[in-house]
PDB file of N, CA and C in Angstrom:
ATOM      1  N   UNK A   1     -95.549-277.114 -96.583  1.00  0.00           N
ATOM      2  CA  UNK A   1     -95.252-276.469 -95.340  1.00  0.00           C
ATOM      3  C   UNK A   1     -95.261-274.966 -95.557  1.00  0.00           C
ATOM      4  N   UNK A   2     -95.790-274.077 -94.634  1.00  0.00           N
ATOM      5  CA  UNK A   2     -95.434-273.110 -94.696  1.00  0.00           C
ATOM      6  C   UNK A   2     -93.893-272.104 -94.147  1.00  0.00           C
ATOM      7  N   UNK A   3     -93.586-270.939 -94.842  1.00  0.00           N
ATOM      8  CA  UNK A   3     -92.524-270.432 -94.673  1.00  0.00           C
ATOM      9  C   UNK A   3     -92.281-268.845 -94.704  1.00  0.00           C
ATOM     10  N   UNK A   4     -91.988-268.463 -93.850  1.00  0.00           N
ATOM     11  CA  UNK A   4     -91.778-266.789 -94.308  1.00  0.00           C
ATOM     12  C   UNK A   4     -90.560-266.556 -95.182  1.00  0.00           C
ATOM     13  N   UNK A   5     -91.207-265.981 -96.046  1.00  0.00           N
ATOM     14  CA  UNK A   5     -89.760-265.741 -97.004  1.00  0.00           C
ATOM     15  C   UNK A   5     -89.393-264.224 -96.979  1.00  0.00           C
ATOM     16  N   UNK A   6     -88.697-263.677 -97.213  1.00  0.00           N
ATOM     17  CA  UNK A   6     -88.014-261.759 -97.541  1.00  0.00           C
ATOM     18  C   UNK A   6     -87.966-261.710 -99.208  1.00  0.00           C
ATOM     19  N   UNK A   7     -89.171-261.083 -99.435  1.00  0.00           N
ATOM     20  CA  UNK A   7     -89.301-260.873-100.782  1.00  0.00           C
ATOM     21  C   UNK A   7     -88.578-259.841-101.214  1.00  0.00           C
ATOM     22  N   UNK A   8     -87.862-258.507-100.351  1.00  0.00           N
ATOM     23  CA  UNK A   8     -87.432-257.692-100.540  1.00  0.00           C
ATOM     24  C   UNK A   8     -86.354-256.895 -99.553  1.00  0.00           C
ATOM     25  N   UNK A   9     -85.577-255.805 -99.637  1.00  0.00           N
ATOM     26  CA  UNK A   9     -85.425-255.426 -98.677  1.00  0.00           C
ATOM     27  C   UNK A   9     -86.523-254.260 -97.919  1.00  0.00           C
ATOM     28  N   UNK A  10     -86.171-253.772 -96.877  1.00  0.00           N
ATOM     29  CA  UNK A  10     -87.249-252.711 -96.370  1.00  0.00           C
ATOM     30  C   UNK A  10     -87.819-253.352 -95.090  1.00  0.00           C
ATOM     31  N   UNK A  11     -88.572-253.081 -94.281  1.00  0.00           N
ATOM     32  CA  UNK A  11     -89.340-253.350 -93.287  1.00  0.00           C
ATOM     33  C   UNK A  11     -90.294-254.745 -92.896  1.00  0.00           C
ATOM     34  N   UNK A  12     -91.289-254.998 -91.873  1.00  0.00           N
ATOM     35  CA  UNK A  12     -92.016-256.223 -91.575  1.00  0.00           C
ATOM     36  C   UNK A  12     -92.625-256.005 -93.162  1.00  0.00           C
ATOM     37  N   UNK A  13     -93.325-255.234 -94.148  1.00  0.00           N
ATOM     38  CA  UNK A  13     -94.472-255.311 -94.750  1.00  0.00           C
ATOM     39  C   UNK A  13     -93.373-256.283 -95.979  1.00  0.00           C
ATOM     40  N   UNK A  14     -92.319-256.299 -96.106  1.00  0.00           N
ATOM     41  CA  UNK A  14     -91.164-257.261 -96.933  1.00  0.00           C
ATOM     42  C   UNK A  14     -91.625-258.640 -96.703  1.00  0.00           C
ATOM     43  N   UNK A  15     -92.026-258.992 -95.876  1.00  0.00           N
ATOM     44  CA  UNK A  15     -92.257-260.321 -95.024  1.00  0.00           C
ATOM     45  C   UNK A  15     -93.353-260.787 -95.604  1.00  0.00           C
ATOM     46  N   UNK A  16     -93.358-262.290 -96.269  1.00  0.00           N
ATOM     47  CA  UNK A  16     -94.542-262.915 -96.928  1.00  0.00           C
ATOM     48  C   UNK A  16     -94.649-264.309 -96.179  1.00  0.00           C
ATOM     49  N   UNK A  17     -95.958-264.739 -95.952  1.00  0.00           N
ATOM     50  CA  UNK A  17     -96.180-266.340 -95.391  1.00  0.00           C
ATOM     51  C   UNK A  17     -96.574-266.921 -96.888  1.00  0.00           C
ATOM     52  N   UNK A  18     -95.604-267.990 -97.129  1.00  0.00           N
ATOM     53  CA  UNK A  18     -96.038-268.823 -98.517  1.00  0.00           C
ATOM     54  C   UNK A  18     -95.966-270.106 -98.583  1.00  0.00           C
ATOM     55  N   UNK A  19     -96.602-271.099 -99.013  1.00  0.00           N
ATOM     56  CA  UNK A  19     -96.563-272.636 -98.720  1.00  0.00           C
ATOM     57  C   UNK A  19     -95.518-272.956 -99.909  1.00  0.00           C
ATOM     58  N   UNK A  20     -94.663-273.529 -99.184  1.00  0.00           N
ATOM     59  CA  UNK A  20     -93.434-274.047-100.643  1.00  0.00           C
ATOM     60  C   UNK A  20     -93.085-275.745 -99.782  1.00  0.00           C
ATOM     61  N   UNK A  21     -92.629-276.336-100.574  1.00  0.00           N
ATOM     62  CA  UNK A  21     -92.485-278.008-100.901  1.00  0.00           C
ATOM     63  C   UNK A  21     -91.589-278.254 -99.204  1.00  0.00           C
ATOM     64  N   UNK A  22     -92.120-279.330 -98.704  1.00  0.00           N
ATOM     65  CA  UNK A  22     -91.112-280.324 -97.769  1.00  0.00           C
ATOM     66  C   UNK A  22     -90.062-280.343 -97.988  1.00  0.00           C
ATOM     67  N   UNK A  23     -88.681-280.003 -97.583  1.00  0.00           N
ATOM     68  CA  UNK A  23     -87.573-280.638 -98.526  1.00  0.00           C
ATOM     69  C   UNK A  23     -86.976-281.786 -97.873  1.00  0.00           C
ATOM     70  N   UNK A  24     -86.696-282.559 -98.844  1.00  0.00           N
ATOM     71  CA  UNK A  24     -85.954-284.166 -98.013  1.00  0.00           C
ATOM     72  C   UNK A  24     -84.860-284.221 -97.683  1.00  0.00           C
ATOM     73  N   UNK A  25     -84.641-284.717 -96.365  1.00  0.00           N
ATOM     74  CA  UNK A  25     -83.038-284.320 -95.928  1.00  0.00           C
ATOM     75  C   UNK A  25     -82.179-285.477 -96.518  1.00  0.00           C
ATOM     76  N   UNK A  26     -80.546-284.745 -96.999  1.00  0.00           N
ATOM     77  CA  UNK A  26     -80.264-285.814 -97.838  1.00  0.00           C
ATOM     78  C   UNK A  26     -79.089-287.321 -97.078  1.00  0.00           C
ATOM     79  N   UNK A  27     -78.484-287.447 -97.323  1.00  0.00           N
ATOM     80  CA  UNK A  27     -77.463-288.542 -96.744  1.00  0.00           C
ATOM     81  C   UNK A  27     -77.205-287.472 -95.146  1.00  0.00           C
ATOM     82  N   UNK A  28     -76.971-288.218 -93.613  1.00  0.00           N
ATOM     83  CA  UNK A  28     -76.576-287.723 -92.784  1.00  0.00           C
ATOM     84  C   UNK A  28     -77.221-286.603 -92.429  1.00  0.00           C
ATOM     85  N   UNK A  29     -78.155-286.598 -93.163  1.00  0.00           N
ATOM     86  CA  UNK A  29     -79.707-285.025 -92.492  1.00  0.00           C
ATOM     87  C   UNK A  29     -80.486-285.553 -91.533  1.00  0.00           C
ATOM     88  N   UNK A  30     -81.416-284.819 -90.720  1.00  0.00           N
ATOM     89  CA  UNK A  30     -82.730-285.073 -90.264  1.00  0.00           C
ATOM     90  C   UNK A  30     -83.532-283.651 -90.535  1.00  0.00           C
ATOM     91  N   UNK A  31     -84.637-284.341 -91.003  1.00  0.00           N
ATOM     92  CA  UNK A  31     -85.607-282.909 -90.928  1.00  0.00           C
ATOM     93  C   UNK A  31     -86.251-282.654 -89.364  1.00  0.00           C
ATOM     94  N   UNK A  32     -86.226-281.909 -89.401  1.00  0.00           N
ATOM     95  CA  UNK A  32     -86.976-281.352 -88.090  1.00  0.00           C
ATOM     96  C   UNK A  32     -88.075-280.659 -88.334  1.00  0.00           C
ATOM     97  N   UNK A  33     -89.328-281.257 -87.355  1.00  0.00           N
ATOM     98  CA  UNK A  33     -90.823-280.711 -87.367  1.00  0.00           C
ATOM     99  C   UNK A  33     -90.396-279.787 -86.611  1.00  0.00           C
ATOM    100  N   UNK A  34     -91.066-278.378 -86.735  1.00  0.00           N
ATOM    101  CA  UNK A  34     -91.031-276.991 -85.682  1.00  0.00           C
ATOM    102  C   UNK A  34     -92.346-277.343 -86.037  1.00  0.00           C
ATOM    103  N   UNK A  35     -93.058-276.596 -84.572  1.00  0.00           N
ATOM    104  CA  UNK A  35     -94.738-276.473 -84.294  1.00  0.00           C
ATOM    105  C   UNK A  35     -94.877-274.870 -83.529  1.00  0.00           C
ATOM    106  N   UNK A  36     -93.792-274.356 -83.770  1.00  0.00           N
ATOM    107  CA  UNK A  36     -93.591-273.370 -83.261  1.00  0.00           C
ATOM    108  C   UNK A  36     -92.900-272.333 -82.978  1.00  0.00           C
ATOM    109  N   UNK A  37     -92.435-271.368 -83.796  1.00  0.00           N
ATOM    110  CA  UNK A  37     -91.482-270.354 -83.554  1.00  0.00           C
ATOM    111  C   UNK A  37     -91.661-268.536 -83.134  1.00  0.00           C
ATOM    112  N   UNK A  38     -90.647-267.794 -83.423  1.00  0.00           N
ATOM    113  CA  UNK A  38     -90.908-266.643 -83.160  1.00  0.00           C
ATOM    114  C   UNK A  38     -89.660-265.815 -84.336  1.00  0.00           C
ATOM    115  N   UNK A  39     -90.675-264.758 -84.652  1.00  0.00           N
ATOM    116  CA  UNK A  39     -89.972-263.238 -85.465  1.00  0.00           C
ATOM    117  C   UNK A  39     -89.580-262.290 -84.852  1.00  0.00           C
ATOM    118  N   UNK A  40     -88.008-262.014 -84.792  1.00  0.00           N
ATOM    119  CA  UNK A  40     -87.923-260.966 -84.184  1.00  0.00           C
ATOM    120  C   UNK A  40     -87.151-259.990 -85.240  1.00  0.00           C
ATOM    121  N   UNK A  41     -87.673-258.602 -85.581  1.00  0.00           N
ATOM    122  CA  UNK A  41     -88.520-257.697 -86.528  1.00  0.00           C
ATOM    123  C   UNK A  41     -87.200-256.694 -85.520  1.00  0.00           C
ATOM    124  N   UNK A  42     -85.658-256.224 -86.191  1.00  0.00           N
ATOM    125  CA  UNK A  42     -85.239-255.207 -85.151  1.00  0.00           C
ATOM    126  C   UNK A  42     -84.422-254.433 -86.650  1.00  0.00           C
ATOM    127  N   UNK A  43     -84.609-253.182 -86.182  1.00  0.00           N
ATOM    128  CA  UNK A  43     -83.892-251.745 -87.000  1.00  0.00           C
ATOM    129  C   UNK A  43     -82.478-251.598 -86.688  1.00  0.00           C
ATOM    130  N   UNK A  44     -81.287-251.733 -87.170  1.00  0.00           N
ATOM    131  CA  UNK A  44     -80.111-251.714 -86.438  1.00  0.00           C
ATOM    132  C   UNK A  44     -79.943-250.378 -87.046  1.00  0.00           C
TER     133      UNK A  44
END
């Protein structure tokens, strides 16, 4: 699956898309499929 991870601190260019493992949900989990989200990128 893919995932944005924060490789660092600092700005959007911190921001990496990387394919890392399914994880299995354990006793009393459900995984949930997303097909769709959103980044919101704010300077406080």
């Amino acid at each position: 699956m893919k995932a944005w991870r924060v490789e660092r601190t600092g700005g959007i260019e911190s921001l990496s898309l990387c394919e890392v493992a399914t994880p299995a949900p354990g006793p009393g989990e459900v995984l949930v499929e997303v097909h769709a989200c959103g980044l919101i990128f704010r300077i406080c």
